[in-house]
C-alpha atoms as a PDB file:
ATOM      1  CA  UNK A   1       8.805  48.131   3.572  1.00  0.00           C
ATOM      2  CA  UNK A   2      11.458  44.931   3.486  1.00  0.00           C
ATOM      3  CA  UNK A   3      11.477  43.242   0.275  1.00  0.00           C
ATOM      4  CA  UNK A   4      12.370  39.295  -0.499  1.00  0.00           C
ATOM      5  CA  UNK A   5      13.928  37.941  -3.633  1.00  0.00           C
ATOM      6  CA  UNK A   6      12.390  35.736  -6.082  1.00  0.00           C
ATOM      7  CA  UNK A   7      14.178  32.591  -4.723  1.00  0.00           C
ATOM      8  CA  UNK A   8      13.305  33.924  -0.760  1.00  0.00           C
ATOM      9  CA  UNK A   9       9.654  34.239  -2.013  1.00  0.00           C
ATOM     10  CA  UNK A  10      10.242  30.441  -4.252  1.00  0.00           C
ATOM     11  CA  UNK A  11      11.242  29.050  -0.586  1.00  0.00           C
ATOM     12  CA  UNK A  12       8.685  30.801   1.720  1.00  0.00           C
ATOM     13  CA  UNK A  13       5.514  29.621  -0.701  1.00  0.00           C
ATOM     14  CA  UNK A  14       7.371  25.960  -1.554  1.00  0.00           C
ATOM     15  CA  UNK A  15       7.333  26.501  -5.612  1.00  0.00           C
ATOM     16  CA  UNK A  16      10.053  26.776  -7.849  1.00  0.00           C
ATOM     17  CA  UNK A  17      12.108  29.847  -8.941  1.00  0.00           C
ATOM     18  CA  UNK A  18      10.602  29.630 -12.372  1.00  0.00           C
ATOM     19  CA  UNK A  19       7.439  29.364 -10.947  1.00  0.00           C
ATOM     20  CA  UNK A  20       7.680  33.271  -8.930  1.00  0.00           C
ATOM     21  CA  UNK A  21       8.837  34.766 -11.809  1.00  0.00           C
ATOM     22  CA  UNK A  22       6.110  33.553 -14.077  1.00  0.00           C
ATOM     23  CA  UNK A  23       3.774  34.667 -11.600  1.00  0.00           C
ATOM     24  CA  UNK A  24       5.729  38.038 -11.412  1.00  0.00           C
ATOM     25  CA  UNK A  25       5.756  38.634 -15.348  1.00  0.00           C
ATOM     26  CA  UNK A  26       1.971  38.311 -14.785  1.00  0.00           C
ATOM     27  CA  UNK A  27       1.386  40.539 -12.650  1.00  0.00           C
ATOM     28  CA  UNK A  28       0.133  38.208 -10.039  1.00  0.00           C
ATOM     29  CA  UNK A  29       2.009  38.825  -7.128  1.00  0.00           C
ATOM     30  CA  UNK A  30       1.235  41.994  -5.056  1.00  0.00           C
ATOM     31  CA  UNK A  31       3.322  44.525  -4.677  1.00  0.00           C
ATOM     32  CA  UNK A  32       6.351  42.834  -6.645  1.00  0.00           C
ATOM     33  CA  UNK A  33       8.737  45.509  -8.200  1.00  0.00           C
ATOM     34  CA  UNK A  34      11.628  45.230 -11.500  1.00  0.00           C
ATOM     35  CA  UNK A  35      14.314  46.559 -11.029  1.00  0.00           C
ATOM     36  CA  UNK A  36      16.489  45.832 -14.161  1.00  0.00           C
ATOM     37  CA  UNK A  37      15.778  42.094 -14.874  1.00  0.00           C
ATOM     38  CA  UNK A  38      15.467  41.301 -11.117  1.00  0.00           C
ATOM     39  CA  UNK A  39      12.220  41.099  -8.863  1.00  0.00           C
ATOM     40  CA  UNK A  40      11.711  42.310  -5.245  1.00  0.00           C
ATOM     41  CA  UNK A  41       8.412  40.968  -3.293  1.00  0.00           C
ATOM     42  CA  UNK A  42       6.809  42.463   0.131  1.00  0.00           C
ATOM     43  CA  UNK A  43       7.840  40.147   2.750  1.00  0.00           C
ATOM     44  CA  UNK A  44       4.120  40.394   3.945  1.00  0.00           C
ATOM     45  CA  UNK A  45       2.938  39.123   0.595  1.00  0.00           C
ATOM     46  CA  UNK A  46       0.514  36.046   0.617  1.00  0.00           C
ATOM     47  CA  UNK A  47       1.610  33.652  -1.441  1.00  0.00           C
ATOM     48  CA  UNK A  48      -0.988  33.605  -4.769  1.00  0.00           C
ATOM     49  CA  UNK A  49      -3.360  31.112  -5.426  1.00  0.00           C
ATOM     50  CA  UNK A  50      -2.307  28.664  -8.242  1.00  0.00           C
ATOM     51  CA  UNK A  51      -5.153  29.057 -11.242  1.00  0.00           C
ATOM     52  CA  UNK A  52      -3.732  25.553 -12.472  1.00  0.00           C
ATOM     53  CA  UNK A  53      -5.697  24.492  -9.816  1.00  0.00           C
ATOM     54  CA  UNK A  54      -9.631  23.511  -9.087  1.00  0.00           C
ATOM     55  CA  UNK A  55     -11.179  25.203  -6.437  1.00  0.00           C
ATOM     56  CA  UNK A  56     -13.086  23.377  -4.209  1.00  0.00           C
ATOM     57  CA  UNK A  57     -16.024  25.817  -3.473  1.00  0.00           C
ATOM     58  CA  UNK A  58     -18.191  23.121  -2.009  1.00  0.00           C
ATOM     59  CA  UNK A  59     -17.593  19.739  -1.403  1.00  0.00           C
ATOM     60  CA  UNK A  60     -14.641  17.464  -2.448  1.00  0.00           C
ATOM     61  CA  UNK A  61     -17.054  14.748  -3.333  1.00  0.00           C
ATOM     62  CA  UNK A  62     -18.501  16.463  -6.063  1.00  0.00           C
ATOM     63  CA  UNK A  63     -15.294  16.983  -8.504  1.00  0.00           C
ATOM     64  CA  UNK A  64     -13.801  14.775 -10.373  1.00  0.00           C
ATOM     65  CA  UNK A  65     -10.340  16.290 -11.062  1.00  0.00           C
ATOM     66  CA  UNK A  66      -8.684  14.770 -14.689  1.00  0.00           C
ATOM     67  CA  UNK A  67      -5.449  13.122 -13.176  1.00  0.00           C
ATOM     68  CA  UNK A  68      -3.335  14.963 -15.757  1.00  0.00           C
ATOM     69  CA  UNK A  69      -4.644  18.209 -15.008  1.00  0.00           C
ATOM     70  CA  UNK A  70      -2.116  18.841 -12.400  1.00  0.00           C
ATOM     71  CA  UNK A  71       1.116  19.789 -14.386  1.00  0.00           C
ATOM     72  CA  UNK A  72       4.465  18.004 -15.607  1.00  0.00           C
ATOM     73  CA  UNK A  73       4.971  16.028 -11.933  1.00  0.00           C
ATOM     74  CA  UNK A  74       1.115  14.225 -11.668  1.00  0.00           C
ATOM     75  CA  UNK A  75       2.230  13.348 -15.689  1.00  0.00           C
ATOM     76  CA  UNK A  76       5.693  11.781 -14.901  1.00  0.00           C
ATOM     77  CA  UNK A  77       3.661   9.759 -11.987  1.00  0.00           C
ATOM     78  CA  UNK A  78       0.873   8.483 -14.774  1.00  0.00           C
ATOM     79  CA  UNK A  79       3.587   7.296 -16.873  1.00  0.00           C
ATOM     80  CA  UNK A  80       5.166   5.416 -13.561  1.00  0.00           C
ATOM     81  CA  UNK A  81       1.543   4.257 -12.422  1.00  0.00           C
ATOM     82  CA  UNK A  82       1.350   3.033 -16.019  1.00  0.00           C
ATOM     83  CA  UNK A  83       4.477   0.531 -16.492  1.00  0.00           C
ATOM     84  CA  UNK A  84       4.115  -0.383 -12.874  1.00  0.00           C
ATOM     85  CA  UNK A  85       4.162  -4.038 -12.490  1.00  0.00           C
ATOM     86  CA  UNK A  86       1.604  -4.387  -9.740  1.00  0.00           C
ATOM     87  CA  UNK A  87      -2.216  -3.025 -10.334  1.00  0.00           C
ATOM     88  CA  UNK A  88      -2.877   0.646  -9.573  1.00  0.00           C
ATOM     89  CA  UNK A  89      -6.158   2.291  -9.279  1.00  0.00           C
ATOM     90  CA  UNK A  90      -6.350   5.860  -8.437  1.00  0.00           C
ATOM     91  CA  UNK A  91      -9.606   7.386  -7.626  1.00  0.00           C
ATOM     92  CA  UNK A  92     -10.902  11.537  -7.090  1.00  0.00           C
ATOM     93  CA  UNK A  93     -12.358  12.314  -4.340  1.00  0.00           C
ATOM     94  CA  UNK A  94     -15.527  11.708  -4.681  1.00  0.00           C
ATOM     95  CA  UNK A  95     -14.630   7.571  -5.151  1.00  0.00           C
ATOM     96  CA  UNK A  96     -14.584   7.933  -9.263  1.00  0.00           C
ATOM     97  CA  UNK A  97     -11.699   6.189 -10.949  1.00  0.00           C
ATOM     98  CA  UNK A  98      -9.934   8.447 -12.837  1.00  0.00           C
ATOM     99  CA  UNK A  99      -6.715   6.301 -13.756  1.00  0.00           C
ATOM    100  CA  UNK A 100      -5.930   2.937 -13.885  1.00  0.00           C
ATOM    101  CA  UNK A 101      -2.792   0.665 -15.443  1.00  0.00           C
ATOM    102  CA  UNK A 102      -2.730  -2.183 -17.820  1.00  0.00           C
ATOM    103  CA  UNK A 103      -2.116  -4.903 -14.737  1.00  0.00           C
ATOM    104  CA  UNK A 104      -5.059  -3.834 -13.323  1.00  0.00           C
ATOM    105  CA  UNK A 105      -6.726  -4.264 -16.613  1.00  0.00           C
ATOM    106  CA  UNK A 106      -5.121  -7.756 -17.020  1.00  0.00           C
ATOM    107  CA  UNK A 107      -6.218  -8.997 -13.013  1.00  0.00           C
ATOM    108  CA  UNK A 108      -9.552  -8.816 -13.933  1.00  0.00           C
ATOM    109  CA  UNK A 109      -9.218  -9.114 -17.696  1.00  0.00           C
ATOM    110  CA  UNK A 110     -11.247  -6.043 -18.867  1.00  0.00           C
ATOM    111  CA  UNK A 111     -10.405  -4.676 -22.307  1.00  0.00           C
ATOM    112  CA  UNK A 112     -10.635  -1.312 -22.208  1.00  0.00           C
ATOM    113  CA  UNK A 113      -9.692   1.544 -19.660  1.00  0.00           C
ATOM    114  CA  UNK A 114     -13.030   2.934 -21.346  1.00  0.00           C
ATOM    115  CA  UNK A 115     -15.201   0.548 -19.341  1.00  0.00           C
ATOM    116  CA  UNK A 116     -13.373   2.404 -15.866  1.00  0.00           C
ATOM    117  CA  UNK A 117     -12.319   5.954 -16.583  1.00  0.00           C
ATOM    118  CA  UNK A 118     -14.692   8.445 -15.218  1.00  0.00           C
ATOM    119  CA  UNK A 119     -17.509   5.469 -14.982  1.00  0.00           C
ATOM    120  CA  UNK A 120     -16.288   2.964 -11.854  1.00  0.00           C
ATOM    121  CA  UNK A 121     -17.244   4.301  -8.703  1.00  0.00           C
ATOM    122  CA  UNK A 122     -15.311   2.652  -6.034  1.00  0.00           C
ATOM    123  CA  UNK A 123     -17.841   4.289  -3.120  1.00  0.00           C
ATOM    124  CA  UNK A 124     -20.957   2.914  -5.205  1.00  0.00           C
ATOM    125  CA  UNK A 125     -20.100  -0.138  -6.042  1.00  0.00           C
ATOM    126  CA  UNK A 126     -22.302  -3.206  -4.386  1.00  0.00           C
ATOM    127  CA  UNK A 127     -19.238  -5.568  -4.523  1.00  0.00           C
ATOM    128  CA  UNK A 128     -17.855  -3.703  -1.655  1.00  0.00           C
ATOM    129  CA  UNK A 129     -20.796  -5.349   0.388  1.00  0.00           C
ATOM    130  CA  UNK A 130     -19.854  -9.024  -0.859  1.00  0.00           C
ATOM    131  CA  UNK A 131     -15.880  -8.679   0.709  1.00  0.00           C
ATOM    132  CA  UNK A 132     -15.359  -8.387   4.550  1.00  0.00           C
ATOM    133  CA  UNK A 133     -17.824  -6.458   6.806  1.00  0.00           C
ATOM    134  CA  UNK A 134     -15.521  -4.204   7.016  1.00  0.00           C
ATOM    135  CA  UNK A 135     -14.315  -3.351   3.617  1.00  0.00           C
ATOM    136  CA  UNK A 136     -16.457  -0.643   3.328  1.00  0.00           C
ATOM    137  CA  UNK A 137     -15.903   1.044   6.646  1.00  0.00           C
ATOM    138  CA  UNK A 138     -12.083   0.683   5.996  1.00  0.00           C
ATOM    139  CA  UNK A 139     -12.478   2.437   1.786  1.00  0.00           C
ATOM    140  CA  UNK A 140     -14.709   5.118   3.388  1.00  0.00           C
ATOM    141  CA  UNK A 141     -11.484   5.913   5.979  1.00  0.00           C
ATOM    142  CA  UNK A 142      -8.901   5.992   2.726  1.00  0.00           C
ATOM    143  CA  UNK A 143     -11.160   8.558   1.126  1.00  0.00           C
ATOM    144  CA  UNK A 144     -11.237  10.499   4.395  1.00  0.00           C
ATOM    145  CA  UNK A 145      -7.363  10.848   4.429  1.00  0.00           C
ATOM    146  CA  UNK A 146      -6.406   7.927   6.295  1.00  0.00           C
ATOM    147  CA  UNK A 147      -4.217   4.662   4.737  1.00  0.00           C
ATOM    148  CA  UNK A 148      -5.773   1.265   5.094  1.00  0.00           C
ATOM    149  CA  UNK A 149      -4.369  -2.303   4.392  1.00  0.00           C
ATOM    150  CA  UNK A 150      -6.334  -5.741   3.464  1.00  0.00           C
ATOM    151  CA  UNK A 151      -5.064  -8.818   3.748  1.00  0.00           C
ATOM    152  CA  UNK A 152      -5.823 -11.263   1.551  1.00  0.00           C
ATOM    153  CA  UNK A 153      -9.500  -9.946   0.038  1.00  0.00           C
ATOM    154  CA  UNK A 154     -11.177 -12.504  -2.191  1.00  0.00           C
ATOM    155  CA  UNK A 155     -11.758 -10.956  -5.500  1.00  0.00           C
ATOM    156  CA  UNK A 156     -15.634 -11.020  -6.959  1.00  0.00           C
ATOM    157  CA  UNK A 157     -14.690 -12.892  -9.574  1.00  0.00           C
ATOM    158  CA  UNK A 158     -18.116 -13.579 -11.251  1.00  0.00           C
ATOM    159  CA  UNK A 159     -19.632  -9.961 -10.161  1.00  0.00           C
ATOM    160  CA  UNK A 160     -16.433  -9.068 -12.971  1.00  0.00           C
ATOM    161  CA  UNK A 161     -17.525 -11.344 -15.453  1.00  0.00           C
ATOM    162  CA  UNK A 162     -21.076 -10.139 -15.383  1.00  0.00           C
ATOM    163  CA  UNK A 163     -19.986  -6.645 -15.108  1.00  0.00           C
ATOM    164  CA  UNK A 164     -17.929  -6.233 -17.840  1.00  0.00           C
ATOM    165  CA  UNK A 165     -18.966  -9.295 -19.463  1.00  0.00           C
ATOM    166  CA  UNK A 166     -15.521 -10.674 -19.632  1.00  0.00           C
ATOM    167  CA  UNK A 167     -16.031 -14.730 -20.482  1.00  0.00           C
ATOM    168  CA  UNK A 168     -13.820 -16.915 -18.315  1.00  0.00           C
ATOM    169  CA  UNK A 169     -11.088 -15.794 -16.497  1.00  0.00           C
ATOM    170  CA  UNK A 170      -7.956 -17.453 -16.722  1.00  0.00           C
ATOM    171  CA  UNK A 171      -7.955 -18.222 -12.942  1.00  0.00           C
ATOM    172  CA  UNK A 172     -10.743 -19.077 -10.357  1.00  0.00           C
ATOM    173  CA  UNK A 173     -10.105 -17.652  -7.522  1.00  0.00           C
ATOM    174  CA  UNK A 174      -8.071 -14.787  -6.107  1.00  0.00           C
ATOM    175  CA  UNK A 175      -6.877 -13.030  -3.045  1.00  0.00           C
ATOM    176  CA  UNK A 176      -5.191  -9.771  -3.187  1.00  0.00           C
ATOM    177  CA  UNK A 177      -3.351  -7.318  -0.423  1.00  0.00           C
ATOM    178  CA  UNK A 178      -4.536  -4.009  -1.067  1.00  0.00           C
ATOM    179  CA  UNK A 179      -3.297  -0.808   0.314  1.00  0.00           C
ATOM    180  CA  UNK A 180      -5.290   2.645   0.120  1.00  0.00           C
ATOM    181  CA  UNK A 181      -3.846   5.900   0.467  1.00  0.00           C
ATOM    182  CA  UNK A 182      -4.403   9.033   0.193  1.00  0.00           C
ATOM    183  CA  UNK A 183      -2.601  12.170  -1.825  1.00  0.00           C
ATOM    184  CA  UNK A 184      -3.213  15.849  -1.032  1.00  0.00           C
ATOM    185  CA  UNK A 185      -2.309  18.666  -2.664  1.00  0.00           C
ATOM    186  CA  UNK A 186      -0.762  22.019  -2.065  1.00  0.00           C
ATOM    187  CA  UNK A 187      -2.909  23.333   0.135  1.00  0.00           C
ATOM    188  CA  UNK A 188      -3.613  19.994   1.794  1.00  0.00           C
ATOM    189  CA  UNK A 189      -6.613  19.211   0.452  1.00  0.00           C
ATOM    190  CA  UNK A 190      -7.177  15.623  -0.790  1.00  0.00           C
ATOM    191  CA  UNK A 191      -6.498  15.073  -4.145  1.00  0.00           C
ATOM    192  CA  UNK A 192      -6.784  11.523  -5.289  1.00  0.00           C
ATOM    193  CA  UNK A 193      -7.203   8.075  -3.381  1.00  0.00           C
ATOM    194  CA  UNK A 194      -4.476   5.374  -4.978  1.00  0.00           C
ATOM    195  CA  UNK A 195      -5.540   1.458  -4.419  1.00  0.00           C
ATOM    196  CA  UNK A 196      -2.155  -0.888  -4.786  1.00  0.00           C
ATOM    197  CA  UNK A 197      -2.818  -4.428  -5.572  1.00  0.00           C
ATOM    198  CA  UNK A 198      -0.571  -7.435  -4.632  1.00  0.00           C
ATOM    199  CA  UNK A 199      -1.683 -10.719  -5.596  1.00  0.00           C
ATOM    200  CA  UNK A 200      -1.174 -13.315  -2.677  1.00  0.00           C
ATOM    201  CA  UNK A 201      -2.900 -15.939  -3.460  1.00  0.00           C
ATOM    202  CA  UNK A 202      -4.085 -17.562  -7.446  1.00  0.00           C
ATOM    203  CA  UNK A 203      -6.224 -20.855  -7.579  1.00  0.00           C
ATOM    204  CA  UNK A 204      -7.131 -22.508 -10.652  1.00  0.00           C
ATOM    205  CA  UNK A 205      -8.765 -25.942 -11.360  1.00  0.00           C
ATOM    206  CA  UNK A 206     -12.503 -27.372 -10.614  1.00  0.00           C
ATOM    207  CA  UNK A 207     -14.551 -24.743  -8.716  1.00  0.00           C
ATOM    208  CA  UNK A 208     -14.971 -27.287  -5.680  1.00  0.00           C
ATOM    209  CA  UNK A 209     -11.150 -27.934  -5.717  1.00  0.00           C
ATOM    210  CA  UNK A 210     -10.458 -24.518  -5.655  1.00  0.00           C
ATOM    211  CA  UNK A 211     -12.393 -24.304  -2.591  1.00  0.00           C
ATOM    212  CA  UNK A 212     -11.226 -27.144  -0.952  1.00  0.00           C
ATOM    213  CA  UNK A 213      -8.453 -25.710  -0.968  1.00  0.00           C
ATOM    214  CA  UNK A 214      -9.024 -22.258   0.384  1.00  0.00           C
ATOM    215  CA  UNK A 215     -10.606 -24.180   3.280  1.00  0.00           C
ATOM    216  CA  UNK A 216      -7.591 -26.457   4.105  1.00  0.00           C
ATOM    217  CA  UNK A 217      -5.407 -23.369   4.271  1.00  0.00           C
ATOM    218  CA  UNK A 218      -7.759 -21.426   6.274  1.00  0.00           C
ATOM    219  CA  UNK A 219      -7.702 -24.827   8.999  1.00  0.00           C
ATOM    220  CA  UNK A 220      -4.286 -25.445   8.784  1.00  0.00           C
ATOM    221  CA  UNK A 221      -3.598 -24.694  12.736  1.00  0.00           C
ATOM    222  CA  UNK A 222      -6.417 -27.405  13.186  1.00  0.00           C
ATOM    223  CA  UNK A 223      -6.120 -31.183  13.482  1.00  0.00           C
ATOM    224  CA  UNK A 224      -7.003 -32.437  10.098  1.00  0.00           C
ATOM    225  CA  UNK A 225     -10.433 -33.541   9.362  1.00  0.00           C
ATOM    226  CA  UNK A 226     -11.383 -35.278   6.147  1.00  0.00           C
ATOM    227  CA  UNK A 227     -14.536 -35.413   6.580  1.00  0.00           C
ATOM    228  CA  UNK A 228     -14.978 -31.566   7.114  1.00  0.00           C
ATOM    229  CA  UNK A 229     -12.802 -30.935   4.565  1.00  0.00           C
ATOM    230  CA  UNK A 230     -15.299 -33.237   2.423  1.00  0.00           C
ATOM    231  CA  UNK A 231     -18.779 -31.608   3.299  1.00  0.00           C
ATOM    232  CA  UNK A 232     -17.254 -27.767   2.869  1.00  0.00           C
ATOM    233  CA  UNK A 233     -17.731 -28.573  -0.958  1.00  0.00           C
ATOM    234  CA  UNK A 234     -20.833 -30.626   0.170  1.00  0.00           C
ATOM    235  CA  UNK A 235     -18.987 -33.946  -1.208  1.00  0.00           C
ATOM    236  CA  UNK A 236     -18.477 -37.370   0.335  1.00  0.00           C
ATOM    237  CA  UNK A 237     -15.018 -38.079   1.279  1.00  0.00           C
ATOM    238  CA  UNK A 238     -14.693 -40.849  -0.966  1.00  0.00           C
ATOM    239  CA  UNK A 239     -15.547 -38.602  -4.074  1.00  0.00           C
ATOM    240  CA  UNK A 240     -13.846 -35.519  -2.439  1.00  0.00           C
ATOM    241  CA  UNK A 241     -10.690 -37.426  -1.873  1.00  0.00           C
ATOM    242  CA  UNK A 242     -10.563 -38.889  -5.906  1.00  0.00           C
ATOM    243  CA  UNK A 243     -11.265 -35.533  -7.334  1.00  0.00           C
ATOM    244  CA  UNK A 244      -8.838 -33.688  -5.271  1.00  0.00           C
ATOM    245  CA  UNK A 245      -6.283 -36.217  -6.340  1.00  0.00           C
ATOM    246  CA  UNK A 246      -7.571 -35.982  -9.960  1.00  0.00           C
ATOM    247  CA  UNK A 247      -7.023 -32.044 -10.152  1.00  0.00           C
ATOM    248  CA  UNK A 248      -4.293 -31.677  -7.664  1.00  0.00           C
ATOM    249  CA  UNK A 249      -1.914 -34.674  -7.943  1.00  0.00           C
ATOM    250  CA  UNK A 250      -2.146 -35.439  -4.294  1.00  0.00           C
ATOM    251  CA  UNK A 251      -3.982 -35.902  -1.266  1.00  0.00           C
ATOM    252  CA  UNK A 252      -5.977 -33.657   0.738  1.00  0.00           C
ATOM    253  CA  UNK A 253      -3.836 -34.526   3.645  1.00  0.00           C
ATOM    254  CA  UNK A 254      -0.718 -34.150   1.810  1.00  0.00           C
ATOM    255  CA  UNK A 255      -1.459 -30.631   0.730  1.00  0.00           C
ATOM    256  CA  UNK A 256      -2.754 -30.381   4.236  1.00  0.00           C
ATOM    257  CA  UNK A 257       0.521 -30.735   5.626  1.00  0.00           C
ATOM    258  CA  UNK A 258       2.498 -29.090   2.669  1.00  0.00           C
ATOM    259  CA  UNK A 259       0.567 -25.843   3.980  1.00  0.00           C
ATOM    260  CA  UNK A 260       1.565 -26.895   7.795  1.00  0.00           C
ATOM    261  CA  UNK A 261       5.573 -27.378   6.693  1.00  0.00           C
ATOM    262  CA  UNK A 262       5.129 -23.315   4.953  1.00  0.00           C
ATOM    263  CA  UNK A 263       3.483 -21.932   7.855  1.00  0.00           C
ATOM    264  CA  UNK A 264       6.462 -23.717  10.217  1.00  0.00           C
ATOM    265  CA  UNK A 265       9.101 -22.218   7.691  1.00  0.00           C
ATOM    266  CA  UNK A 266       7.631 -18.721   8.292  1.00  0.00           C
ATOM    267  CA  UNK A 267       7.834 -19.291  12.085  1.00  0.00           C
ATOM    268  CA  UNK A 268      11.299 -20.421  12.341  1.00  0.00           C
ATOM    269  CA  UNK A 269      12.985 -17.445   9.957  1.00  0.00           C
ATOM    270  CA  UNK A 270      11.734 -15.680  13.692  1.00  0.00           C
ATOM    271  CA  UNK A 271      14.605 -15.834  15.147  1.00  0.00           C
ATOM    272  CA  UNK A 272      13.145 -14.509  18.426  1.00  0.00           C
ATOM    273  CA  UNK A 273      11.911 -17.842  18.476  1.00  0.00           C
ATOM    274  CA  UNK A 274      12.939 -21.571  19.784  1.00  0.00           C
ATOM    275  CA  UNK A 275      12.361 -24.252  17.162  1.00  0.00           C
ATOM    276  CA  UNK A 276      10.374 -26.060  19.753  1.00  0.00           C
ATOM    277  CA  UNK A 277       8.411 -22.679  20.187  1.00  0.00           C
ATOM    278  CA  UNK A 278       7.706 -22.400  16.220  1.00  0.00           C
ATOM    279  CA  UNK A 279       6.668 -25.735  16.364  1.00  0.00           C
ATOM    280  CA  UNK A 280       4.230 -24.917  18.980  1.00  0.00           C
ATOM    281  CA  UNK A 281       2.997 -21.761  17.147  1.00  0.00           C
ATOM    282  CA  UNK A 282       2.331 -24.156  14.400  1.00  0.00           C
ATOM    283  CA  UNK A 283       0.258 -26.332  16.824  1.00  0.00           C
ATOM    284  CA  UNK A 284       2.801 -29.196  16.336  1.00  0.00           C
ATOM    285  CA  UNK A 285       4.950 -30.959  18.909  1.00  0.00           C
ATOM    286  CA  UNK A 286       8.856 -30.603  18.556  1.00  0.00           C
ATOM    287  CA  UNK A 287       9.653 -34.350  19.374  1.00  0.00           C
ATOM    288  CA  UNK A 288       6.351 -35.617  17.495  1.00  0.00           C
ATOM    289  CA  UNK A 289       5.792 -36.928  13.349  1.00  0.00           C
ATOM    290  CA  UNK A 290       6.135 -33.134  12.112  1.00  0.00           C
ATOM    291  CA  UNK A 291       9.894 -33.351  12.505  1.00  0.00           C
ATOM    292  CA  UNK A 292      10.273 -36.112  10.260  1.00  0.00           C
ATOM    293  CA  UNK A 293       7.543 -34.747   7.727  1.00  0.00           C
ATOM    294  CA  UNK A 294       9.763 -31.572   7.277  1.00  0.00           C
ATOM    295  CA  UNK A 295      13.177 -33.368   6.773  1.00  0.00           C
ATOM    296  CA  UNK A 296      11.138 -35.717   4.462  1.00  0.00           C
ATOM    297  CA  UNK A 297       9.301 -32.318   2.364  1.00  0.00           C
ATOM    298  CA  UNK A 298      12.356 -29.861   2.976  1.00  0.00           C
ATOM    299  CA  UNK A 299      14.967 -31.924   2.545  1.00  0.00           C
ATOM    300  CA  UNK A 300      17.038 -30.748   5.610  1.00  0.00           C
ATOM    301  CA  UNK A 301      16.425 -30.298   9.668  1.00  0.00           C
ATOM    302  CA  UNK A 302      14.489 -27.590  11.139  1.00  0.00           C
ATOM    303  CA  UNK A 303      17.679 -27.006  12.841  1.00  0.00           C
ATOM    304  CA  UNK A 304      19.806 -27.050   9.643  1.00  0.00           C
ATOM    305  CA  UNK A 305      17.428 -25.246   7.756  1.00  0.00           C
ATOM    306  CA  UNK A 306      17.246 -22.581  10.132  1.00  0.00           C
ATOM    307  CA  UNK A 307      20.909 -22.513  10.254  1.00  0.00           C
ATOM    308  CA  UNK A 308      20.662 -21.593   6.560  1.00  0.00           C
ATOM    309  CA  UNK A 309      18.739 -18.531   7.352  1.00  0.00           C
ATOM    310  CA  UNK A 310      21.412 -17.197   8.898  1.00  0.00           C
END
């Protein structure tokens, strides 16, 4: 019969050399012989199933794994997920949350990890229904073993304040990316389900401001219209036009064309690009007003600007 060293065997099952040995000592590997203080292995031996582990003798969805459980390396990754700048939500299989960090806690201004750990279920929850059409659809395929992205998802801002009975936040309105992904473990099997948050967008101010606002920058490629702009907060444009002022400290055209001049930055750091063809992506003629606007709000050319890119 051929024989394989501890570190051959270490290799051949992807664990450490430590790791064999224990499981020698232990009596837990087939077949494995001392000689002296060294250990020979049966190249035909299977490698041993890890006890650390959970079986899954059903279902997936019905074990909720402590995130800890999972030795020295899922521990070092808690304490990362922890001090990690950006919110983190991981999640077992079956959608429970079973580790979360304190910017999570702070974006929606919970107290407590206690009011999450092992009691938020992601695949339960009825907010899902209130975010895109699609939102659930897209979780569901994360928890399936597939990575999903969102782009700019409006938080449920007052669903958390009843929830969790919160008070007032400190903002009014929020959009986050959010990534899903999934992580499997040894044997392939899915594991946990992280959820990244990046904030991209942070309103604050008068409710209908707020949402004035969200609707300008979801027009911008449009001509502007005041009076649309007006009736999406169900205002007249004379009183939509002073309040906006009032909690803005300008116009709704001028913030109507300070999110135009962004969204023509963005296009012309594409260098594949012409300027006059960023201009047009913008919706905005090269050789009309726009040019002067962004010398005016930039400070410099679109030409020298660009130039500055580079």
């Amino acid at each position: 019969m051929d024989y394989m060293t501890v570190r051959e065997a270490a290799e051949k099952w992807g664990v450490s050399v430590r790791r064999v040995q224990y499981l020698c000592k232990q009596d837990m590997i087939a077949g494995a012989v001392q000689f002296g203080k060294v250990w020979t292995i049966p190249n035909d031996t299977a490698k041993p199933r890890d006890g650390r582990y959970k079986v899954m003798e059903e279902s997936p969805k019905d074990i909720v794994r402590p995130f800890q459980s999972w030795g020295g390396n899922e521990e070092m990754l808690s304490r990362i997920i922890e001090f990690f700048p950006y919110p983190i939500q991981v999640y077992s299989p079956n959608g429970t949350m079973v580790l979360t960090n304190e910017a999570s806690l702070r974006l929606m201004h919970i107290p407590s990890k206690d009011h999450l750990i092992g009691k938020f279920n992601v695949l339960k929850d009825p907010v899902i229904d209130k975010w895109e059409e699609r939102a659930r659809e897209q979780i569901l395929k994360s928890f399936q073993g597939e990575t999903v992205q969102f782009q700019e998802l409006e938080m449920p801002i007052q669903e958390i304040i009843n929830r969790f009975e919160v008070g007032e936040l400190c903002f009014d309105m929020s959009f986050q990316n959010i990534t899903c992904f999934p992580i499997f473990d040894d044997h392939n099997r899915l594991a946990y389900v992280v959820h990244v948050f990046v904030t991209s967008k942070l309103y604050n101010g008068k409710e209908e401001m707020v949402k004035a606002k969200v609707y300008i920058e979801s027009h911008w490629l449009e001509e502007f219209d005041l009076d649309k702009a007006a009736r999406s907060v169900n205002l007249s444009r004379y009183h939509f036009s002073r309040l906006f002022k009032r909690y803005t400290s300008m116009t709704p055209f001028s913030y109507y064309q300070d999110v135009k001049i962004n969204k023509l930055k963005e296009k012309l750091c594409d260098q594949n690009l012409s300027i006059g063809e960023a201009f047009s992506a913008c919706g905005l003629n090269y050789n009309g007003n726009y040019a002067r606007v962004f010398k005016e709000k930039v400070g410099m050319t679109p030409s020298q600007y660009r130039k500055t890119l580079g």
